[in-house]
C-alpha atoms as a PDB file:
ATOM      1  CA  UNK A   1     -95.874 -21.274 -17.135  1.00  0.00           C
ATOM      2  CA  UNK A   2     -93.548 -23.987 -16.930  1.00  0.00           C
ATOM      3  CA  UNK A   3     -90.994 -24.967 -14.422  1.00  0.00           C
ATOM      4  CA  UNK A   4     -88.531 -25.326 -16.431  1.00  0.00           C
ATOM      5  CA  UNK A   5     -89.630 -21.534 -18.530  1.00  0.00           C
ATOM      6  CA  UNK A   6     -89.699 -19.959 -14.707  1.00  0.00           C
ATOM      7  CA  UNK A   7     -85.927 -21.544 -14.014  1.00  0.00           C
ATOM      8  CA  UNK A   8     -84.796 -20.344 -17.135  1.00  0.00           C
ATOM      9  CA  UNK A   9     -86.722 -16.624 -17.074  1.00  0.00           C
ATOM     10  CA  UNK A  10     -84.727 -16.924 -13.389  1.00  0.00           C
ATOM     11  CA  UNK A  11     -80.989 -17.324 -14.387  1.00  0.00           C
ATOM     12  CA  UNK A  12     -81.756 -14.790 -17.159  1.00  0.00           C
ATOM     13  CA  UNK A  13     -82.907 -12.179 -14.838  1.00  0.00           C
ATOM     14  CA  UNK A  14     -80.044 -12.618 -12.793  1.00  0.00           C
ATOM     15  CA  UNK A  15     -78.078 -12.287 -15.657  1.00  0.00           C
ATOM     16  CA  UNK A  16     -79.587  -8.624 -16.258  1.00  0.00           C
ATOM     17  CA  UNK A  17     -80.962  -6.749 -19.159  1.00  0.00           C
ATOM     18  CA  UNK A  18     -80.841  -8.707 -22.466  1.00  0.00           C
ATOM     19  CA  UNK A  19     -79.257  -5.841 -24.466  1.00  0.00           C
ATOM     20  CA  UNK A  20     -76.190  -5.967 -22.325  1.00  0.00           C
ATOM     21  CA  UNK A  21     -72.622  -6.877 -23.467  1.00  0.00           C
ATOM     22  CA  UNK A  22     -71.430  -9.995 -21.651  1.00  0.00           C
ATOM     23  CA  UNK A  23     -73.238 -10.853 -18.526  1.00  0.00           C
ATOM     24  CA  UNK A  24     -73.225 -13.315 -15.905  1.00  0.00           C
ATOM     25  CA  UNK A  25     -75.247 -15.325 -13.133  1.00  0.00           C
ATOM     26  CA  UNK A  26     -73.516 -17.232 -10.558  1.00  0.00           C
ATOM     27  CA  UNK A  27     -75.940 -19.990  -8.963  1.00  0.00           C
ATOM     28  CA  UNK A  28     -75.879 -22.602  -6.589  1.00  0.00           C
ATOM     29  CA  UNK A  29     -78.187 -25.797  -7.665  1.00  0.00           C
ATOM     30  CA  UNK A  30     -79.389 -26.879  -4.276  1.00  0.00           C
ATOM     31  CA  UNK A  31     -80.445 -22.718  -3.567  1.00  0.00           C
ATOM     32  CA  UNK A  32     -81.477 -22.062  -6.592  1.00  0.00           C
ATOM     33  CA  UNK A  33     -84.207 -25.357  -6.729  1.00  0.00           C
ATOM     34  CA  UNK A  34     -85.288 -24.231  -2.890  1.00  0.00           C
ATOM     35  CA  UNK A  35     -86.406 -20.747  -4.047  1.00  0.00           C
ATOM     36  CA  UNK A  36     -88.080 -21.960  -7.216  1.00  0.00           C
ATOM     37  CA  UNK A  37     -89.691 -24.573  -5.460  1.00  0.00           C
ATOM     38  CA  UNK A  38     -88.239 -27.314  -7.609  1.00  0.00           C
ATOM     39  CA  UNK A  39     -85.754 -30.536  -7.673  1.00  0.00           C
ATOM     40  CA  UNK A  40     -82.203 -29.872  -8.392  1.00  0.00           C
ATOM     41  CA  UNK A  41     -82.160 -31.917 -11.073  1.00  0.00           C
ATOM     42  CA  UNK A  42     -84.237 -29.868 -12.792  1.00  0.00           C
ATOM     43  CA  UNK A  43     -82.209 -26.458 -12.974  1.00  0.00           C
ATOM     44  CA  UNK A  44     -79.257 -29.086 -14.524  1.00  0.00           C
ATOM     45  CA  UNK A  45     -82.260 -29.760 -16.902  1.00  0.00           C
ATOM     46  CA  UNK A  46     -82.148 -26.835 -18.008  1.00  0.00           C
ATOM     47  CA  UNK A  47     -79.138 -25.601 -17.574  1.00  0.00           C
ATOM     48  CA  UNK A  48     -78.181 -28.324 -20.172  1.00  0.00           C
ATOM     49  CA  UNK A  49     -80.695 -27.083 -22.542  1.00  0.00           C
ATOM     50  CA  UNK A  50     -81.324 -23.918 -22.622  1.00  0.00           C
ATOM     51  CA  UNK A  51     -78.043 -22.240 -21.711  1.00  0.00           C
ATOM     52  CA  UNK A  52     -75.832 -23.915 -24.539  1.00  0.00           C
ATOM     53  CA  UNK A  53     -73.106 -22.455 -26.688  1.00  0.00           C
ATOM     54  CA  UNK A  54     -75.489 -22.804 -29.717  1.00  0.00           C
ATOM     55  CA  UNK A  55     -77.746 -20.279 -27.754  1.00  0.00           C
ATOM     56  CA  UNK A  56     -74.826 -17.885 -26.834  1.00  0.00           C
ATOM     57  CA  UNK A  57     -73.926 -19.209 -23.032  1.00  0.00           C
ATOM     58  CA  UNK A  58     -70.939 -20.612 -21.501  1.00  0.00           C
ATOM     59  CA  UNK A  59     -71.711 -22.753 -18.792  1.00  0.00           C
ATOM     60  CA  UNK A  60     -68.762 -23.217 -16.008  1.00  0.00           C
ATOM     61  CA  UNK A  61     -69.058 -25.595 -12.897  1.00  0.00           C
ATOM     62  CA  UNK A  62     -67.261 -25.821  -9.157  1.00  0.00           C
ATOM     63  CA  UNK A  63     -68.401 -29.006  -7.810  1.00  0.00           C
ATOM     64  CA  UNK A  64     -68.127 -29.394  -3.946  1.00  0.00           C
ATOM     65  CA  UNK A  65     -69.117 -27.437  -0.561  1.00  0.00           C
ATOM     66  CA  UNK A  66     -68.613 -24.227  -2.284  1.00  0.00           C
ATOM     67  CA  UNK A  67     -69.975 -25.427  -5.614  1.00  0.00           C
ATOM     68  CA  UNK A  68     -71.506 -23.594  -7.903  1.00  0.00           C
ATOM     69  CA  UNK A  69     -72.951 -22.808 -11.923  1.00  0.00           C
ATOM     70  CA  UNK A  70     -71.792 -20.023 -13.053  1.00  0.00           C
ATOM     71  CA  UNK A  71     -73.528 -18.769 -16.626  1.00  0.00           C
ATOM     72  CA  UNK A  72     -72.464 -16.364 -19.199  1.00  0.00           C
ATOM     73  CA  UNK A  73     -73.602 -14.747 -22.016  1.00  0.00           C
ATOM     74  CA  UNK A  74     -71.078 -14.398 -25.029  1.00  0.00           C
ATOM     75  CA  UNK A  75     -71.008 -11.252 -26.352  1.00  0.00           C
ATOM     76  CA  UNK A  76     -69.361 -10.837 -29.641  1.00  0.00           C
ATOM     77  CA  UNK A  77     -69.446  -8.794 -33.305  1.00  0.00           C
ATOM     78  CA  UNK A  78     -72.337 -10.406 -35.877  1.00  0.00           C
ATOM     79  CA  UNK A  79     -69.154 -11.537 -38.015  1.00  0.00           C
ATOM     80  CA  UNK A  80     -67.554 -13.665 -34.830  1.00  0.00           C
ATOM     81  CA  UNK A  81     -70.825 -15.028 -33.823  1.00  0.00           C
ATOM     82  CA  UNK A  82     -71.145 -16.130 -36.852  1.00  0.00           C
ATOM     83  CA  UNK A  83     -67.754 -17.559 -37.062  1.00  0.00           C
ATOM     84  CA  UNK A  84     -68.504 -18.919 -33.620  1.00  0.00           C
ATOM     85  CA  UNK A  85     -71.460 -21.098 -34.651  1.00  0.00           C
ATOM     86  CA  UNK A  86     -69.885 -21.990 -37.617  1.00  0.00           C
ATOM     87  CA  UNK A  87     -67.452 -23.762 -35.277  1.00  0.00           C
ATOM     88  CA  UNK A  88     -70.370 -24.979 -33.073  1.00  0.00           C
ATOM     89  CA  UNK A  89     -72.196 -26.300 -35.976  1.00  0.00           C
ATOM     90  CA  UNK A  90     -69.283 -28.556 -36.598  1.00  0.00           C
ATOM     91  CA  UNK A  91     -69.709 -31.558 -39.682  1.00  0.00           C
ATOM     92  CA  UNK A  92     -73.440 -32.293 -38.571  1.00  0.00           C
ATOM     93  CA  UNK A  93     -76.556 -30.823 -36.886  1.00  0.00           C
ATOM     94  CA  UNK A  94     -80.249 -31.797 -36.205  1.00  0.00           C
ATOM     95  CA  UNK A  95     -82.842 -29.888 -36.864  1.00  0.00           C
ATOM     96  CA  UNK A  96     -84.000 -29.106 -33.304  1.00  0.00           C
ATOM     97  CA  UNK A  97     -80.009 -27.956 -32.395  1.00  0.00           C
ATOM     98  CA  UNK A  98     -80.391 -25.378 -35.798  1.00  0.00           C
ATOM     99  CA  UNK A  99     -84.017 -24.388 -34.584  1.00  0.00           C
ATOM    100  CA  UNK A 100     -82.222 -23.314 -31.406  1.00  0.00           C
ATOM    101  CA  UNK A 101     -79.166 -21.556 -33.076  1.00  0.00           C
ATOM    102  CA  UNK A 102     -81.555 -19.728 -35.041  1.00  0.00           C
ATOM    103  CA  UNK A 103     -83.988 -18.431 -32.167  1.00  0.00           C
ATOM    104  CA  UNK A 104     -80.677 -17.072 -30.664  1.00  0.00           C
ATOM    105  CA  UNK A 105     -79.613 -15.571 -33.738  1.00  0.00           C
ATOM    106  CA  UNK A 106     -83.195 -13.520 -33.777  1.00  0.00           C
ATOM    107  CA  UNK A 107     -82.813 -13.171 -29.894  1.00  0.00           C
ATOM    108  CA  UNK A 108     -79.703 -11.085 -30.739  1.00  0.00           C
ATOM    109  CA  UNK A 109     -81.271  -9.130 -33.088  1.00  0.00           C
ATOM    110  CA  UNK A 110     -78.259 -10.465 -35.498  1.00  0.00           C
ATOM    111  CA  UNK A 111     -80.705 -11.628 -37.913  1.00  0.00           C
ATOM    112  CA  UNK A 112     -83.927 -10.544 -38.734  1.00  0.00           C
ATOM    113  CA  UNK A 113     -87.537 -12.002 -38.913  1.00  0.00           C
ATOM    114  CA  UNK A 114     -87.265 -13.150 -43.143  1.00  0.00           C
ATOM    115  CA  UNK A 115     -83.565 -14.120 -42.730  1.00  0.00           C
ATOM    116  CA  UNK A 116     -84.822 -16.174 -39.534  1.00  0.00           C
ATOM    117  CA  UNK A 117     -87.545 -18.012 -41.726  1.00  0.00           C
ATOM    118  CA  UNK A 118     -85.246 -18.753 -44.287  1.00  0.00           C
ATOM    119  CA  UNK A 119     -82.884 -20.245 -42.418  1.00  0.00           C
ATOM    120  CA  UNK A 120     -85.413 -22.421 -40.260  1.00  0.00           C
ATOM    121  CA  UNK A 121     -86.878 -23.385 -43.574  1.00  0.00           C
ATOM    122  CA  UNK A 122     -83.341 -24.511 -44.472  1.00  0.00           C
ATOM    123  CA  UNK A 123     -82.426 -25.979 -41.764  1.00  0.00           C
ATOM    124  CA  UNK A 124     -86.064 -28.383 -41.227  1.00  0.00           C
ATOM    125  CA  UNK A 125     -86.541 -31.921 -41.128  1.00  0.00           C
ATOM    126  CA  UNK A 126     -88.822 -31.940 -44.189  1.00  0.00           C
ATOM    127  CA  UNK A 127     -86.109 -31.214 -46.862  1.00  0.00           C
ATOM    128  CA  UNK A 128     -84.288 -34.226 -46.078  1.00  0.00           C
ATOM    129  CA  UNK A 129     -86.862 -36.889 -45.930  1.00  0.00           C
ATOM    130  CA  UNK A 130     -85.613 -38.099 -49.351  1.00  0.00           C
ATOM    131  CA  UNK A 131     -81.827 -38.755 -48.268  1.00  0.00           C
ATOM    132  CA  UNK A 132     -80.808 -40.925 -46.192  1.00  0.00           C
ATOM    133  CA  UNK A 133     -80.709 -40.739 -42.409  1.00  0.00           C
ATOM    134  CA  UNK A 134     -77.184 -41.266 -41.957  1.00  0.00           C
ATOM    135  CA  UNK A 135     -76.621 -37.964 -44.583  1.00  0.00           C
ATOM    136  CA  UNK A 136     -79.452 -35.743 -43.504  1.00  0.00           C
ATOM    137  CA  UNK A 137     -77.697 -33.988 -40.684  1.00  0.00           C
ATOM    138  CA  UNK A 138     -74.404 -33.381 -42.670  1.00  0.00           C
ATOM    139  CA  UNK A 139     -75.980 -31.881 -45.539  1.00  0.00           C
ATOM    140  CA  UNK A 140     -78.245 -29.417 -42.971  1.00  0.00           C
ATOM    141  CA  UNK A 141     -75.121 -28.150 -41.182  1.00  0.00           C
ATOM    142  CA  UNK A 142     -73.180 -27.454 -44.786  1.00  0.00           C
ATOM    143  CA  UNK A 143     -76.092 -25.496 -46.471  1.00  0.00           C
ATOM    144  CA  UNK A 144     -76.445 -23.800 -42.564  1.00  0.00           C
ATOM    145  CA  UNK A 145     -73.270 -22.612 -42.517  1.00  0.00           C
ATOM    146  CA  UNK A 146     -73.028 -21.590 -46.127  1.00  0.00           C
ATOM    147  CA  UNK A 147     -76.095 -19.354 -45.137  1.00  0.00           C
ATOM    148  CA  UNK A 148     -74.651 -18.305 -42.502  1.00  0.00           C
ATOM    149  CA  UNK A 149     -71.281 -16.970 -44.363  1.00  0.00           C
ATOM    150  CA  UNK A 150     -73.575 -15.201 -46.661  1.00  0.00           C
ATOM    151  CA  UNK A 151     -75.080 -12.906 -43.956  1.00  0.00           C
ATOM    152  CA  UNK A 152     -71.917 -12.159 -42.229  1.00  0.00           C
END
């Protein structure tokens, strides 16, 4: 396993069962890299990637002597998730960002395995190839959210 997957598997853990309404970890970098065996650059690593809002975490930080990351998992209703990434999605999105907001849509259990495939087939790099750059990531977050408002 990965360092990064054994960080991650970590801050979840301390976060408590996955089924849970809103839950929390509270971490401090420098401890946090000592247990793990690891550089604290790394838990920022992936911190940064792995604990975003498109994945359903709110990330706050205390810099300082008594410093510390404190992680949350959003809990809300299908429709304000929804209505949440909509919001996250914003006027553009790449195709690895809407890989990731999908995975945490089927991590929820707020979409299901088909749904999950059609959106990731939506969302893809390979349907855009024909357009160019500058419009491919415009065009994947309009038909992505006007998916998304149809299983709401």
């Amino acid at each position: 396993m990965r360092i990064s997957d054994l960080i991650a598997q970590y801050i979840i853990e301390l976060m408590g069962d996955d089924d849970s309404d809103e839950s929390s970890a509270t971490i401090k970098r420098n401890e946090l890299a000592e247990t793990i065996g690891c550089v604290p650059s790394q838990i920022n690593y992936v911190i940064t990637s792995r604990f975003t809002p498109e994945q359903g975490y709110i990330v706050e930080s205390r810099r300082g002597g008594g410093g510390y990351i404190k992680i949350t998992r959003i809990s809300m209703d299908k429709h304000t998730a929804v209505m949440h990434l909509m919001e996250t999605i914003g006027d553009s999105i790449d195709a690895g960002a809407a890989q990731a907001l999908i995975k945490e849509l089927l991590n929820r259990r707020m979409i299901d395995m088909p749904t999950a495939k059609l959106l990731s087939a939506a969302a893809a790099e390979r349907p855009y190839q024909s357009l160019p750059t500058e419009h491919r990531d415009k065009l994947r977050a309009d038909i992505l959210k006007n998916m998304l408002l149809i299983i709401a």
